[in-house]
C-alpha atoms as a PDB file:
ATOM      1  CA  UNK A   1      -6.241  10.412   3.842  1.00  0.00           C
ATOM      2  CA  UNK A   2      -9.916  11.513   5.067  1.00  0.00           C
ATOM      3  CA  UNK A   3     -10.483   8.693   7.531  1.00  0.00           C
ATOM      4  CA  UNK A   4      -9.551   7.856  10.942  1.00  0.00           C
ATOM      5  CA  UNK A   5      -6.603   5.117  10.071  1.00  0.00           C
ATOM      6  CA  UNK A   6      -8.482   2.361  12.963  1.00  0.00           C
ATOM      7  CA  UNK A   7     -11.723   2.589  11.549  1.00  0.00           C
ATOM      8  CA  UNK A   8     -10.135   1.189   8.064  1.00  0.00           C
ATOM      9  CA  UNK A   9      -8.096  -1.917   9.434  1.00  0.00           C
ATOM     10  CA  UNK A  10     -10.300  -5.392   8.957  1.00  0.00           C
ATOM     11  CA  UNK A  11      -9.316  -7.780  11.114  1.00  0.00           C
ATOM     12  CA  UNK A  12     -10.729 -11.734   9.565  1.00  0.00           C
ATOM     13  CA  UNK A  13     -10.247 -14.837  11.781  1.00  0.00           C
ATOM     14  CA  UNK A  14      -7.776 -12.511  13.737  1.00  0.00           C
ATOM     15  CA  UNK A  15      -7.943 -11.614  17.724  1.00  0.00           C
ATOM     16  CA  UNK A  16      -7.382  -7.711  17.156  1.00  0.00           C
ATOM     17  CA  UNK A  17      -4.177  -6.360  18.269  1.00  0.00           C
ATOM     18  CA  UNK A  18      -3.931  -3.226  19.545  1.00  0.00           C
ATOM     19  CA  UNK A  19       0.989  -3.328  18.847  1.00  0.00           C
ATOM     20  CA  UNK A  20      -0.322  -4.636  15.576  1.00  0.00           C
ATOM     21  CA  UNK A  21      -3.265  -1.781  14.650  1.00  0.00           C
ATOM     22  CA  UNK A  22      -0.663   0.585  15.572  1.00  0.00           C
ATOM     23  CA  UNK A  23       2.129  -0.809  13.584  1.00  0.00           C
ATOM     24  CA  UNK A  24      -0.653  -0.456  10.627  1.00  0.00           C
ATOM     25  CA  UNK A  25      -1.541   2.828  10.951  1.00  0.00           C
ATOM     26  CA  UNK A  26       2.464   4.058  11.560  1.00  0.00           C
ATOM     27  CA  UNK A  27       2.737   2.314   8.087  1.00  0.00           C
ATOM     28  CA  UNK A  28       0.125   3.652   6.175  1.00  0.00           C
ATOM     29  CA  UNK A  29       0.958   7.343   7.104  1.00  0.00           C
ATOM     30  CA  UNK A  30       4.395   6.559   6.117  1.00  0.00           C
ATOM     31  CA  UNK A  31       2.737   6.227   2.406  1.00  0.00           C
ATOM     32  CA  UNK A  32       1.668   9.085   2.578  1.00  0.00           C
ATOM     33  CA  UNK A  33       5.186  10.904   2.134  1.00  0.00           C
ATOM     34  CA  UNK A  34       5.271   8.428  -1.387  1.00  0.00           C
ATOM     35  CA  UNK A  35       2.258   9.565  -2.158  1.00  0.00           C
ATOM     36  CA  UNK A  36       0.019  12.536  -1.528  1.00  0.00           C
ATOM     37  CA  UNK A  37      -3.258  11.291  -3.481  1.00  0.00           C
ATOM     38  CA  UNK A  38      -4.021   8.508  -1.727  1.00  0.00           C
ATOM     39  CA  UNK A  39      -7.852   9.125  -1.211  1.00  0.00           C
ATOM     40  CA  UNK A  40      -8.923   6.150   1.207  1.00  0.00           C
ATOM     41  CA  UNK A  41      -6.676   2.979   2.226  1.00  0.00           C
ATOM     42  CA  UNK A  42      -8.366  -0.145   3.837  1.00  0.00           C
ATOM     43  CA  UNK A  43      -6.000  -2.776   5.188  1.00  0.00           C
ATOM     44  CA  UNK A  44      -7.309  -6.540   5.964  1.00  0.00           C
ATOM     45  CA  UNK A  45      -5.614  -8.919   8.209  1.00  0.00           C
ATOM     46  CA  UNK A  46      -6.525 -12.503   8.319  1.00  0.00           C
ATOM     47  CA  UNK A  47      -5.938 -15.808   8.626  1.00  0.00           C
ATOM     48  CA  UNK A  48      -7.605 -17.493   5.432  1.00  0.00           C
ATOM     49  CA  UNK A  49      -7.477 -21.368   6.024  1.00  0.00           C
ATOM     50  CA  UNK A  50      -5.530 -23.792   7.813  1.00  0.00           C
ATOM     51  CA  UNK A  51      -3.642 -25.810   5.783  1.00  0.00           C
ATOM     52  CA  UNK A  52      -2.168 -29.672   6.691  1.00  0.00           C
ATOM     53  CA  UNK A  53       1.010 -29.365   5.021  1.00  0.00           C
ATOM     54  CA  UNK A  54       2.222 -25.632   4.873  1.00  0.00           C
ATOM     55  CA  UNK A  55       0.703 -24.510   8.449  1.00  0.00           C
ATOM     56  CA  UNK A  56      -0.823 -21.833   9.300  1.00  0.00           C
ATOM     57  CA  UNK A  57      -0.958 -18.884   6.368  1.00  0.00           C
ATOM     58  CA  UNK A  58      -1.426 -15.530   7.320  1.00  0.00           C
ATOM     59  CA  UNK A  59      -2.617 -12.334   4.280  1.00  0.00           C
ATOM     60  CA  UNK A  60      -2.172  -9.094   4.518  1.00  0.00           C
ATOM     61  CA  UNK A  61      -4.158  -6.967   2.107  1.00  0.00           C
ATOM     62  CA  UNK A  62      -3.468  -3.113   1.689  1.00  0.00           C
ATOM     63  CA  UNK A  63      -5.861  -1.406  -0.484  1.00  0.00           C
ATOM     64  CA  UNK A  64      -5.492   2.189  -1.875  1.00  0.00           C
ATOM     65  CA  UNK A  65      -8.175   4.030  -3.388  1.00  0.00           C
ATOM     66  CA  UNK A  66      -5.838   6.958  -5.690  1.00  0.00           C
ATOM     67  CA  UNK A  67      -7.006   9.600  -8.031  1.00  0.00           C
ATOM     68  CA  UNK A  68      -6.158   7.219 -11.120  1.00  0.00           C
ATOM     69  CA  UNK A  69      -6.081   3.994 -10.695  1.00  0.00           C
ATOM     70  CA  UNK A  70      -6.715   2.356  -7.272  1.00  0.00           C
ATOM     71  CA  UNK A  71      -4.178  -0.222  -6.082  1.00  0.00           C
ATOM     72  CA  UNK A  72      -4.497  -3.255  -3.586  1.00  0.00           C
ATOM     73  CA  UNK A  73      -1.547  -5.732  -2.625  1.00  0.00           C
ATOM     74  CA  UNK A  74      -1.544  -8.600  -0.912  1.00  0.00           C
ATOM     75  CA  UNK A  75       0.609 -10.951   0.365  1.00  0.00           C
ATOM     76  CA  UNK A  76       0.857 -13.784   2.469  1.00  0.00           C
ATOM     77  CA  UNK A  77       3.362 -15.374   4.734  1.00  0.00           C
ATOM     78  CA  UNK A  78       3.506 -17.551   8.197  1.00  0.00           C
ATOM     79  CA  UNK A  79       3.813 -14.896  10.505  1.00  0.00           C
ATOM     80  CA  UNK A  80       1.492 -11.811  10.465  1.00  0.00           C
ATOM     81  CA  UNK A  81       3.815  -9.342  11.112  1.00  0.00           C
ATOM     82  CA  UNK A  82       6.101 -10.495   8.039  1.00  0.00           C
ATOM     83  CA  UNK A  83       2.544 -10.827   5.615  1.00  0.00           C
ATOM     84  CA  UNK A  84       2.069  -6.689   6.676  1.00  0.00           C
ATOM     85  CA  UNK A  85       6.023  -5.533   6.257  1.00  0.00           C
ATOM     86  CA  UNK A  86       6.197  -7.517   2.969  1.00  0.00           C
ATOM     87  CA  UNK A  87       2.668  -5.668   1.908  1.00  0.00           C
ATOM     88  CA  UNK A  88       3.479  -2.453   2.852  1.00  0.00           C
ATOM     89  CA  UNK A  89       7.350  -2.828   1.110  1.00  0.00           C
ATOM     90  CA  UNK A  90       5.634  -3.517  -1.808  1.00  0.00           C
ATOM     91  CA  UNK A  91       2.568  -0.773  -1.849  1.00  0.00           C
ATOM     92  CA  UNK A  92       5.848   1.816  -0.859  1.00  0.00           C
ATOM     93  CA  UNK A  93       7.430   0.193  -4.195  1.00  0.00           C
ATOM     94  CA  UNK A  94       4.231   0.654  -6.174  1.00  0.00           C
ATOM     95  CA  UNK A  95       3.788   4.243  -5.472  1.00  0.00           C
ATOM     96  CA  UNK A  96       7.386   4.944  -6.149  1.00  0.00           C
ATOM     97  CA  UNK A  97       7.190   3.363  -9.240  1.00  0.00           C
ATOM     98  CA  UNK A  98       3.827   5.418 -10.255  1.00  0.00           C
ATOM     99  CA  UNK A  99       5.530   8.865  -9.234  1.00  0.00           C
ATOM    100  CA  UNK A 100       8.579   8.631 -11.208  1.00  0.00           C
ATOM    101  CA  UNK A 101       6.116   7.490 -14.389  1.00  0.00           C
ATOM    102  CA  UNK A 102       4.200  10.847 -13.607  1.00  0.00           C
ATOM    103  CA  UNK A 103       6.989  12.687 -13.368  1.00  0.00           C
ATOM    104  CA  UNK A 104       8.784  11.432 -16.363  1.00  0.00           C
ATOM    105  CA  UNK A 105       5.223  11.630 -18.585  1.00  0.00           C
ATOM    106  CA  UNK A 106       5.279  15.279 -17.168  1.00  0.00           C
ATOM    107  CA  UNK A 107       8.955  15.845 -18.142  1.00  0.00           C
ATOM    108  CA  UNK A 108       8.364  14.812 -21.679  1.00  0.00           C
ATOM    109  CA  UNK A 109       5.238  16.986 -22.421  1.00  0.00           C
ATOM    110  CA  UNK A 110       7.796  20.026 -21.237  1.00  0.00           C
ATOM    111  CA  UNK A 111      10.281  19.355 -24.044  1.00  0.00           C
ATOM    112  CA  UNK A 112      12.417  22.181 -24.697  1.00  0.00           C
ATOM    113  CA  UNK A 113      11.754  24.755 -27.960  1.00  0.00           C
ATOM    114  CA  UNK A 114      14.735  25.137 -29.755  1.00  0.00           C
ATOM    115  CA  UNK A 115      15.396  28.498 -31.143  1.00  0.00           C
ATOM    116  CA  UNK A 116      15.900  28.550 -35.357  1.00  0.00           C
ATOM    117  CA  UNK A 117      18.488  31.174 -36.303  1.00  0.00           C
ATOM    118  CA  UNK A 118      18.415  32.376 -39.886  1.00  0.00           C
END
């Protein structure tokens, strides 16, 4: 990634952890290994709206900006720290998932010549 991984963590309706920010940035260098064209990520923490019935709802957004397609996950959850480890799970699935289809789509355009004796 180009940028500085604090400068590219959004915190909405959220007092800013520093354990948190940290957590965050350990995360998105881990999808890095998954991944080596990942050209930007932005990651946004809040705390949409307090709800009556189901409490309070916490979303965790992780957006990747890839050569391709870019790709942005959310998800959302009572506790903070659950919404980003259940983000980032997924975003690590979603860049497995686009590496093995690269490398299979590569595998098939190097398909074997078979020799023709005669």
């Amino acid at each position: 990634m180009k940028s500085a991984p604090n400068d590219n963590i959004v915190f909405r309706d959220i007092d800013k952890s520093a354990a948190l920010a940290d957590t965050v940035s350990r995360k998105l260098h881990k999808l890095e290994r998954y991944c080596g064209d990942i050209i930007r990520s932005r990651v946004v923490l809040e705390a949409p709206h307090q709800h009556k019935t189901k409490g309070k709802q916490y979303k965790a957004s992780v957006e990747l900006a890839l050569s391709g397609n870019p790709v942005t996950i959310s998800n959302q959850n009572e506790s903070i720290h659950r919404a980003v480890n259940s983000a980032f799970e997924s975003a690590e699935r979603c860049l497995k998932e686009r590496s093995e289809r690269r490398k299979t789509k590569r595998h098939q355009g190097l398909a074997p010549i078979a020799d023709t004796v005669e």
